[in-house]
Protein backbone atom coordinates (compact mmCIF):
# COMPACT_ATOMS: atom_id res chain seq x y z
CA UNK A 1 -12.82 -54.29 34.28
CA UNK A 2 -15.80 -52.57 35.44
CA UNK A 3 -15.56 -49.10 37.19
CA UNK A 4 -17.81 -48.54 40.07
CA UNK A 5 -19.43 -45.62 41.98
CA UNK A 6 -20.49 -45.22 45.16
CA UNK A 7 -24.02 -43.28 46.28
CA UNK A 8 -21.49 -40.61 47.88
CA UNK A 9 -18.97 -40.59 44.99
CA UNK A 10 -22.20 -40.39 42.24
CA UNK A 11 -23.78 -37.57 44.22
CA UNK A 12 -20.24 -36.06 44.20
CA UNK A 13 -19.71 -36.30 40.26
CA UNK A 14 -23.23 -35.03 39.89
CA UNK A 15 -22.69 -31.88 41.81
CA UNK A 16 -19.20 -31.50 40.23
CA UNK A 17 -20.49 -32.14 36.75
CA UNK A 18 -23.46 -29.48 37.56
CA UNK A 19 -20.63 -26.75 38.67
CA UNK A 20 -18.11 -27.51 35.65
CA UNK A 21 -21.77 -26.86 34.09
CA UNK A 22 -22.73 -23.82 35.57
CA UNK A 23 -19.33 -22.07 35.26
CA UNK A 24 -18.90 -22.66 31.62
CA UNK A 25 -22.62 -21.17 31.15
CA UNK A 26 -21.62 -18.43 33.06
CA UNK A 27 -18.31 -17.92 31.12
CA UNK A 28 -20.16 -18.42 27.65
CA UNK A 29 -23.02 -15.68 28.93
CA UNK A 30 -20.10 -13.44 30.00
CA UNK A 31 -18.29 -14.07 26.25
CA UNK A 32 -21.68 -13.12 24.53
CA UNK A 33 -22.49 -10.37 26.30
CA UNK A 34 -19.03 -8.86 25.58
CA UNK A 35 -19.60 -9.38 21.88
CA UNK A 36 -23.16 -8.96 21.53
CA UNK A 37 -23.76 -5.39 21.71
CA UNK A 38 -21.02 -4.56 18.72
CA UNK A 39 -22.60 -6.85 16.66
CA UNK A 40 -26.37 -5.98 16.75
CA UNK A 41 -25.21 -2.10 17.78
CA UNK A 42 -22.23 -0.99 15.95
CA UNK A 43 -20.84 2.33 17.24
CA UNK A 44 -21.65 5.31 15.18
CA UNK A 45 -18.95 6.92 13.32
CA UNK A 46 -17.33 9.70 15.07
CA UNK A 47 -18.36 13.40 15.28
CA UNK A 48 -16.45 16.13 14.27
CA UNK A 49 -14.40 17.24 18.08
CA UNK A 50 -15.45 20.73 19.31
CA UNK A 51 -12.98 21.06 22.23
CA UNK A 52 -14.75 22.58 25.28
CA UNK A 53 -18.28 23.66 24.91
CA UNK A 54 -20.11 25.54 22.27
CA UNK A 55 -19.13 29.50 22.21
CA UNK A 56 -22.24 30.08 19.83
CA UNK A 57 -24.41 31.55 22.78
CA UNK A 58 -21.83 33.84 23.90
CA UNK A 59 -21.95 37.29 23.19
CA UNK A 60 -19.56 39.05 20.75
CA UNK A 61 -16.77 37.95 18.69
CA UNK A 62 -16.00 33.71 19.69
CA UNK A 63 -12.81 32.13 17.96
CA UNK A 64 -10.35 29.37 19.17
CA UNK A 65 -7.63 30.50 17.42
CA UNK A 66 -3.64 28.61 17.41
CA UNK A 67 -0.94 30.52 17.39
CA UNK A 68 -0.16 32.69 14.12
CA UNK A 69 -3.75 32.50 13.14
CA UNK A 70 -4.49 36.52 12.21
CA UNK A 71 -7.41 38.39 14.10
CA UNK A 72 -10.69 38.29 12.69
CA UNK A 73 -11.64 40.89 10.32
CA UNK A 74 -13.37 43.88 12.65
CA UNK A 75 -17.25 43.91 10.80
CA UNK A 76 -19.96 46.31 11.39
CA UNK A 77 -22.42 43.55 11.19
CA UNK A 78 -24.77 42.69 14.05
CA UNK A 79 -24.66 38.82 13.80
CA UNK A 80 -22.65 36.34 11.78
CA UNK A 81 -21.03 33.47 10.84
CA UNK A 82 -18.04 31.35 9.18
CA UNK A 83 -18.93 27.38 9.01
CA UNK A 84 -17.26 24.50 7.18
CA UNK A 85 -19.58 23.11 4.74
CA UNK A 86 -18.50 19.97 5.21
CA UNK A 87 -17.92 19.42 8.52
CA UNK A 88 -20.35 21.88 10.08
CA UNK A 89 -18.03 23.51 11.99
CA UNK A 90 -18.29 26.99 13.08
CA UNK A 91 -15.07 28.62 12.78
CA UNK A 92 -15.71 31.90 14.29
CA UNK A 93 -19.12 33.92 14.88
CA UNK A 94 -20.49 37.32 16.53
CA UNK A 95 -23.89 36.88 18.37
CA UNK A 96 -24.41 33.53 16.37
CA UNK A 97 -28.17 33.30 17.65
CA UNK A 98 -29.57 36.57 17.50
CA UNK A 99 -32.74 37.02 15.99
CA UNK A 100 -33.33 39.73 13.75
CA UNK A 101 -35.12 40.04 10.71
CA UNK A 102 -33.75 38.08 7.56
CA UNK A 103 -35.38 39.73 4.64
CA UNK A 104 -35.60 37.39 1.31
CA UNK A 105 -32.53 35.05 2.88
CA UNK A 106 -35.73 33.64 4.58
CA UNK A 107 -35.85 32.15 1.17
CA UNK A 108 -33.30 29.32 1.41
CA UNK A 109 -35.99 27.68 3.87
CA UNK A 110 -38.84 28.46 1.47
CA UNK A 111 -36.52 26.38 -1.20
CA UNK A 112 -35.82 23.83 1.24
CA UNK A 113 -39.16 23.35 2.04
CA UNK A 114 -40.48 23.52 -1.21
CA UNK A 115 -38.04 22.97 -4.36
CA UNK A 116 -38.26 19.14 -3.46
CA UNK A 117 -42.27 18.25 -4.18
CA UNK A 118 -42.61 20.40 -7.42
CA UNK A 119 -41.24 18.94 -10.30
CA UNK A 120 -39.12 21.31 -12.20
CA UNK A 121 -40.59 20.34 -15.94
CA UNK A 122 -44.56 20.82 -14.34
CA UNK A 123 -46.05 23.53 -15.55
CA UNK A 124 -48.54 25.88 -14.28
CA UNK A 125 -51.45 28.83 -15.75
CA UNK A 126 -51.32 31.72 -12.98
CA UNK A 127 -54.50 32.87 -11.72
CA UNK A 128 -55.09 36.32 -10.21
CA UNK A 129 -55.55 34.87 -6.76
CA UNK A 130 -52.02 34.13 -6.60
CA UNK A 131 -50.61 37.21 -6.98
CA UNK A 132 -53.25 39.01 -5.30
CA UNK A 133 -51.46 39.21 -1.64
CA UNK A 134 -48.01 40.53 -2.80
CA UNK A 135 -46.74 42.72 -1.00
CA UNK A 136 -46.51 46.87 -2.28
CA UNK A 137 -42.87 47.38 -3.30
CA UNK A 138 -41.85 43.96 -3.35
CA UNK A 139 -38.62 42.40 -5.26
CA UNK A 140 -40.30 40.96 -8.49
CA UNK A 141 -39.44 38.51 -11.58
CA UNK A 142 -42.00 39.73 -13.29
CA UNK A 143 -44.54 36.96 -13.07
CA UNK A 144 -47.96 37.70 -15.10
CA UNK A 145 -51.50 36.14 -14.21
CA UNK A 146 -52.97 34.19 -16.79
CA UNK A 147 -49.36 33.15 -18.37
CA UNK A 148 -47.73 29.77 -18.18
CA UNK A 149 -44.44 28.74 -16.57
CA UNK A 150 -42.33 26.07 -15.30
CA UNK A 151 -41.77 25.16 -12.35
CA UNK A 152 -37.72 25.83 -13.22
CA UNK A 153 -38.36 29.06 -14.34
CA UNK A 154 -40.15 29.99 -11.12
CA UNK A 155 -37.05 28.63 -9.13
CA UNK A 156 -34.79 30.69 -10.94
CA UNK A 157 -37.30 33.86 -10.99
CA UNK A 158 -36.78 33.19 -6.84
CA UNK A 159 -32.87 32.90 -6.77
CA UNK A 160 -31.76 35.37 -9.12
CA UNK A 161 -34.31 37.87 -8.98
CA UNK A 162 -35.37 37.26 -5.36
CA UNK A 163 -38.81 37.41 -6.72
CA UNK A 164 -41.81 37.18 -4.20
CA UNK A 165 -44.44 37.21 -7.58
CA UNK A 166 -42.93 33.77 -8.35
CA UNK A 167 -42.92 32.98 -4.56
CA UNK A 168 -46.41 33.43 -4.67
CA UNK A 169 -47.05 31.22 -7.42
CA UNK A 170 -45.06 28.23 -5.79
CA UNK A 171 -46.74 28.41 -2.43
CA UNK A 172 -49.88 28.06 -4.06
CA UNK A 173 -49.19 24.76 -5.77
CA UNK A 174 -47.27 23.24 -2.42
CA UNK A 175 -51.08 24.01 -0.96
CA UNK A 176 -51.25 27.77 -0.06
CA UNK A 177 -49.61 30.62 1.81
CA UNK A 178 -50.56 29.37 5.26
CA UNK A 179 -49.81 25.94 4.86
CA UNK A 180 -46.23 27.00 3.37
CA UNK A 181 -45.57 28.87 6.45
CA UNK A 182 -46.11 25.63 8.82
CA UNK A 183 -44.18 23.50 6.55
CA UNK A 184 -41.22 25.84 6.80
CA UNK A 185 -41.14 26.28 10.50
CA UNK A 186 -41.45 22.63 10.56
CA UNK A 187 -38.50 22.06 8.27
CA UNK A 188 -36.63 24.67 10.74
CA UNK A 189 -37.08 22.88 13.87
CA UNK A 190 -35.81 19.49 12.42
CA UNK A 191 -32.62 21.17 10.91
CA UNK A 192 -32.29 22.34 14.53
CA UNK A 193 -33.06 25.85 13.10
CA UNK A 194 -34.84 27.17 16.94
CA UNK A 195 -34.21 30.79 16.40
CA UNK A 196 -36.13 30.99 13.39
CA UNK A 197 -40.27 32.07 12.96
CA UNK A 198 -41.77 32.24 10.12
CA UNK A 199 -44.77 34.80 8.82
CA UNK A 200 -44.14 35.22 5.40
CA UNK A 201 -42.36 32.94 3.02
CA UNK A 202 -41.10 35.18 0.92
CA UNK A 203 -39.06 36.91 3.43
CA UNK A 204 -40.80 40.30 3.12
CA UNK A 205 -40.62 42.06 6.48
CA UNK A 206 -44.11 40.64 9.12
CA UNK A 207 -44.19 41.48 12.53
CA UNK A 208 -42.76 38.29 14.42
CA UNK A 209 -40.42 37.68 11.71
CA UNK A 210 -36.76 36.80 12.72
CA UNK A 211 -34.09 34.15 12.09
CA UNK A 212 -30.34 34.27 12.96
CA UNK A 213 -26.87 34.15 11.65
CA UNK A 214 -26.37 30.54 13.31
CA UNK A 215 -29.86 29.43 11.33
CA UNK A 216 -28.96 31.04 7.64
CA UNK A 217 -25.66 28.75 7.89
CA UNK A 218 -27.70 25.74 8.34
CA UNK A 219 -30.17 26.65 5.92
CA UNK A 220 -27.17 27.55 3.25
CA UNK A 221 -25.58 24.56 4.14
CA UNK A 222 -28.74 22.14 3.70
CA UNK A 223 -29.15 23.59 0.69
CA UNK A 224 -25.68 22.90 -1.21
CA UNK A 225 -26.47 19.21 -0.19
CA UNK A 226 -29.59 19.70 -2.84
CA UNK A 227 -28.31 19.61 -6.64
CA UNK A 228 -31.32 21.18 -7.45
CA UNK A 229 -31.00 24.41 -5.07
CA UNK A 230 -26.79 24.38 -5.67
CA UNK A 231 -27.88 24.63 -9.59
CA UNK A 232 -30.11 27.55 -8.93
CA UNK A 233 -28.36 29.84 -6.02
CA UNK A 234 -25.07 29.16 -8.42
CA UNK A 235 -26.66 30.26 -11.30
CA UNK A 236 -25.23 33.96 -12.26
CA UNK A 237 -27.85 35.00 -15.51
CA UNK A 238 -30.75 33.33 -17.43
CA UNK A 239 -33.45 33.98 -19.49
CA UNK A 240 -37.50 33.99 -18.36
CA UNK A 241 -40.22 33.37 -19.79
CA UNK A 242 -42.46 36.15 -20.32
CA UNK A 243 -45.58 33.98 -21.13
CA UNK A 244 -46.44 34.73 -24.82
CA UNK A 245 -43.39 32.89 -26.40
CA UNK A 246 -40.80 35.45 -25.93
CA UNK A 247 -38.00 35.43 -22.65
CA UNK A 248 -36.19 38.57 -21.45
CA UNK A 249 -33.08 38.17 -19.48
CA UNK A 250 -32.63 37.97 -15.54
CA UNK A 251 -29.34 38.25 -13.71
CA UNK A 252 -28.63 37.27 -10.09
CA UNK A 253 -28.53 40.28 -7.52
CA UNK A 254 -25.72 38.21 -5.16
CA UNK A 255 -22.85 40.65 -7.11
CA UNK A 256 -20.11 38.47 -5.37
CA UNK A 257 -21.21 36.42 -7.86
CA UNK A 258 -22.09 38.45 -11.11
CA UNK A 259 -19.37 40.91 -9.84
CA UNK A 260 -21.87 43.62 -11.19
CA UNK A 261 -22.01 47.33 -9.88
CA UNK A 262 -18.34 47.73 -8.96
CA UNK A 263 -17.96 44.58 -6.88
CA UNK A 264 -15.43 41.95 -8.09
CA UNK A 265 -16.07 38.95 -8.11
CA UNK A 266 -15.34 36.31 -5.08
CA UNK A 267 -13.08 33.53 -6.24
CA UNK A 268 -15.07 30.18 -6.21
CA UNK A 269 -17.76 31.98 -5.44
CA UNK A 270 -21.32 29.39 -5.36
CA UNK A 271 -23.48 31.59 -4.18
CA UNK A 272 -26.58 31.39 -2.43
CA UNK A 273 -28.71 34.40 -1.10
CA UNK A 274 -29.04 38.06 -0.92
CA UNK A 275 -31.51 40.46 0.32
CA UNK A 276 -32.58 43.37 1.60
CA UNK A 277 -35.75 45.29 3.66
CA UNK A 278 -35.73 48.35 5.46
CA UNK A 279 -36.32 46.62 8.74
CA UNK A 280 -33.54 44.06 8.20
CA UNK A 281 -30.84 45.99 6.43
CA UNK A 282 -28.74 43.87 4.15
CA UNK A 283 -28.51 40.04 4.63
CA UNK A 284 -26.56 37.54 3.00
CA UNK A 285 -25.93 33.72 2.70
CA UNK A 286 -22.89 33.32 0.73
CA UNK A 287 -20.78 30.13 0.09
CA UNK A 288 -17.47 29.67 -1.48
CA UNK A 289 -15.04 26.90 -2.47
CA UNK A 290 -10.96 26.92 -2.63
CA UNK A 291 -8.50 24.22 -2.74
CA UNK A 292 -11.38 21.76 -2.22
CA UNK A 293 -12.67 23.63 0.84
CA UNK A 294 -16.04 24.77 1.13
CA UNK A 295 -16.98 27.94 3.54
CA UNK A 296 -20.66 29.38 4.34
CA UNK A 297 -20.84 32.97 5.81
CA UNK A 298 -23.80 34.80 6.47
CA UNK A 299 -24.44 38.06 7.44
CA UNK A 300 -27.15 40.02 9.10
CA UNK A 301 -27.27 43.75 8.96
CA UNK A 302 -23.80 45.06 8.37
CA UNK A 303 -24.20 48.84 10.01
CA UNK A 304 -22.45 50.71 7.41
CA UNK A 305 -24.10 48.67 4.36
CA UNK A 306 -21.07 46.71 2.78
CA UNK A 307 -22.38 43.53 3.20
CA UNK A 308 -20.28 42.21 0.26
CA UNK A 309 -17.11 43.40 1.38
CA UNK A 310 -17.85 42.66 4.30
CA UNK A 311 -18.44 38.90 3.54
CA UNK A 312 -14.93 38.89 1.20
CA UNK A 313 -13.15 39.71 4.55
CA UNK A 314 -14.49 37.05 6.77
CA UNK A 315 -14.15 34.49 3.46
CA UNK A 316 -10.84 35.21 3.17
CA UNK A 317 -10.06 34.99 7.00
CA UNK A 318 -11.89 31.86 6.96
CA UNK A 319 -9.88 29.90 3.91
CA UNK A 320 -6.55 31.17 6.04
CA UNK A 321 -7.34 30.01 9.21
CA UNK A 322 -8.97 26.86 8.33
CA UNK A 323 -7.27 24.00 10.09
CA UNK A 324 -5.79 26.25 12.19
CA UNK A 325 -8.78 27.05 14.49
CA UNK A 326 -10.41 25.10 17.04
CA UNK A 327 -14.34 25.20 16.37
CA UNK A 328 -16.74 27.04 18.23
CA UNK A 329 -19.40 25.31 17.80
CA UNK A 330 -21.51 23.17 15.33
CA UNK A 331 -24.12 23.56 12.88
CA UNK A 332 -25.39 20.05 13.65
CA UNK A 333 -25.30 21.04 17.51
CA UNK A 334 -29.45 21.68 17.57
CA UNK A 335 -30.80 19.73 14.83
CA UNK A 336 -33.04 17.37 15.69
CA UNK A 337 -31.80 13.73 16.55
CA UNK A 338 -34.01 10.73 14.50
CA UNK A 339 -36.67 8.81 15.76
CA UNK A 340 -36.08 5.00 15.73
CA UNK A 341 -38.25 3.64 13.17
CA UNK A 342 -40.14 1.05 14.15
CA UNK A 343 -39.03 -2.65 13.66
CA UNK A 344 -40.58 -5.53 11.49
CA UNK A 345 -43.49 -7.95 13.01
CA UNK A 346 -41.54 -10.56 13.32
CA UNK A 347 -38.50 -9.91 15.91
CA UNK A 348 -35.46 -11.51 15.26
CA UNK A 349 -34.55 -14.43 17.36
CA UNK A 350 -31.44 -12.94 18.76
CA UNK A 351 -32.97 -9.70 19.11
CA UNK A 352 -35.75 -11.33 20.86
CA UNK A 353 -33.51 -12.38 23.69
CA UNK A 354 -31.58 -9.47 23.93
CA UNK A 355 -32.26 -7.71 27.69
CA UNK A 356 -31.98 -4.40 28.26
CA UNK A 357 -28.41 -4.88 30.02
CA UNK A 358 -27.11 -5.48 26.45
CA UNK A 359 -26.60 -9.24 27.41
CA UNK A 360 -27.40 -11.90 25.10
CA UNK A 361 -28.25 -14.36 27.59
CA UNK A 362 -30.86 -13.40 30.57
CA UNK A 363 -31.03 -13.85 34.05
CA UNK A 364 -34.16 -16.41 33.85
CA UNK A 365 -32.34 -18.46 30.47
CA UNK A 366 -29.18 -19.15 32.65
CA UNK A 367 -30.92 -20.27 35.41
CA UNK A 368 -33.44 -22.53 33.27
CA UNK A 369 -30.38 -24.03 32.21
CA UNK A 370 -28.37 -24.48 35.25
CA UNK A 371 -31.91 -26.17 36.17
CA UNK A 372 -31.66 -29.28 33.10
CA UNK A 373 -27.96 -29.85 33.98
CA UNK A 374 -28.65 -29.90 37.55
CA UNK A 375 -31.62 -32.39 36.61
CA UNK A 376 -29.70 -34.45 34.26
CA UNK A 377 -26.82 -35.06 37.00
CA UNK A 378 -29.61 -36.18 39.78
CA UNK A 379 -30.48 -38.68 37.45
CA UNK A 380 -27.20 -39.61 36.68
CA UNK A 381 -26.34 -40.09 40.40
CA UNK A 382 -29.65 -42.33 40.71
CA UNK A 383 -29.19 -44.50 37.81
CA UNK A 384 -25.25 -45.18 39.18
CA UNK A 385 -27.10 -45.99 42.82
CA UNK A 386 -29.12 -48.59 41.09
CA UNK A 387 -26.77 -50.01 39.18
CA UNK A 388 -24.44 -50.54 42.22
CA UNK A 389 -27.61 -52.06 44.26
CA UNK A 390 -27.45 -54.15 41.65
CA UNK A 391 -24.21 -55.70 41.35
CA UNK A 392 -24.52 -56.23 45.67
């Protein structure tokens, strides 16, 4: 038996077939557009939650304390503050951002910058030039011109004795004094660092020359993440090199943790940095770990001096009320975000037709093929026309 059409009913299937046509590309543009995006643009893993906005611009003492959590210990300090390592949280802080000068702390971003494009085994002869611009009453190693070192022994010269000879010495072979000084406040701004300017690497007190409690954290914190700079700041007493064969011994000034000159030792103390000018007072980056929590505190300019006890106080606050605080703020809040690097030369197919919408399927595709279907059922209807002229 042989089915027939007529022109009306062909024209009718046509424009029926085109429709059933158009509405399933519609539903399968709809389907792909739904899935698309989480495919080619997975969603980042969450952040660590700072409820409510950052405190760390507020003046005087911020904390989000929950209930039981004791009062934070009353310092004479001008600025500081208590982070999470790991996290980057900020647990509590007093004038977080306010610049003052940070004496040889300054030196965490001088390692930061530095410590990774000198090899630690390189070694180097010192010429006069490089010790020629230290400053009169400097902290010093004891670095002499004309004898050779290593790179390690430089580092540790820095750390332990806060030295600004051996300074001297390593800004020279990362390309000079002036050049070190624009690679730091480079290596500031993208750890989000803005409070921070830089005049003299060593941290020796230059007009101009100011960081903050908020930018020693993130410099402290950077540096743990390095296994060379967590060897160093942890180290507690070594022996250096005097040149001519023999070594004489070196011990770390940071007496939280050589608990030297009456001050005990912090439990799980790492370390870090210490220092001192007469325009910055006493400054410290300090970081310790307990029951597999590690805290950074800094301090800038305790007024009556005990910077160490000082820091013990807001440590042990910290490992108390840790969990039991609500952030402030963020140590990540300011760094810099990436720049996309740039794709391959050849663009994936599917990324190739990917519109800004997030769709997978564009405006002009769907209508291209709404155009062949609609084409392919005119045809259709013309061929079934014929055919019936055919058989009359």
């Amino acid at each position: 038996m042989t089915i027939g059409f007529s022109a009306r009913g062909a024209r009718r299937a046509a424009v029926s077939t085109c429709a059933l046509c158009v509405t399933g590309l519609l539903a399968l543009a709809s389907g792909t557009a739904a899935a698309g995006p989480a495919a080619l643009d997975p969603a980042p893993p969450p952040s660590a939650a700072v409820p409510g906005p950052s405190l760390l611009f507020h003046s005087g003492v911020q904390v989000r304390p929950h209930s039981g959590v004791p009062e934070v210990p009353d310092v004479s300090a001008l600025s500081w503050v208590i982070a999470d390592a790991s996290s980057g949280q900020v647990l509590a802080a007093n004038e977080a951002h306010r610049a003052l000068p940070p004496a040889s702390t300054l030196k965490t971003l001088f390692a930061l910058t530095v410590l990774p494009v000198l090899p630690a085994g390189l070694q180097h002869r010192v010429t006069p030039q490089e010790l020629a611009d230290v400053e009169e009453g400097s902290s010093l190693v004891g670095v002499q011109e004309g004898h050779t070192y290593r790179v390690a022994d430089l580092w540790r010269g820095v750390f332990l004795s806060s030295g600004n000879d051996a300074v001297h010495v390593l800004a020279a072979l990362d390309g000079g004094w002036d050049r070190t000084v624009s690679l730091m406040q480079a290596k500031a701004r993208t750890l989000g660092a803005l409070d921070t300017h830089v005049e003299s690497p060593d941290g020796y007190d230059a007009p101009g020359q100011v960081s903050s409690a908020f930018d020693l954290a993130v410099f402290g914190r950077a540096g743990l993440r390095n296994a060379d700079f967590a060897r160093y700041c942890s180290t507690a007493s070594a022996q250096f090199p005097t040149g001519d064969g023999w070594t004489f011994g070196i011990q770390n000034t940071n007496r939280l943790l050589t608990g030297e000159d009456g001050t005990p030792r912090y439990p799980g103390m790492i370390g870090i940095k210490n220092g001192y000018t007469t325009n910055a007072g006493n400054t410290l980056v300090a970081a310790a770990r307990r029951d597999g929590r590690t805290l950074i505190v800094t301090l800038m300019n305790p007024q009556d001096g005990g910077v160490y006890d000082e820091a013990r106080q807001l440590l042990d606050w910290g490992f108390e009320a840790a969990g039991r605080v609500d952030p402030v703020g963020s140590l990540d809040a300011l760094r810099a975000k990436p720049r996309p690097r740039p794709g391959p030369s050849t663009v994936p197919v599917a990324a190739a037709a990917t519109p800004d919408d997030g769709s997978d399927w564009s405006g002009t595709a769907i209508t291209a093929g709404v155009a062949v279907l609609g084409a392919g059922a005119v045809s259709l209807a013309i061929r079934l026309r014929g055919a019936r002229s055919a058989r009359d």
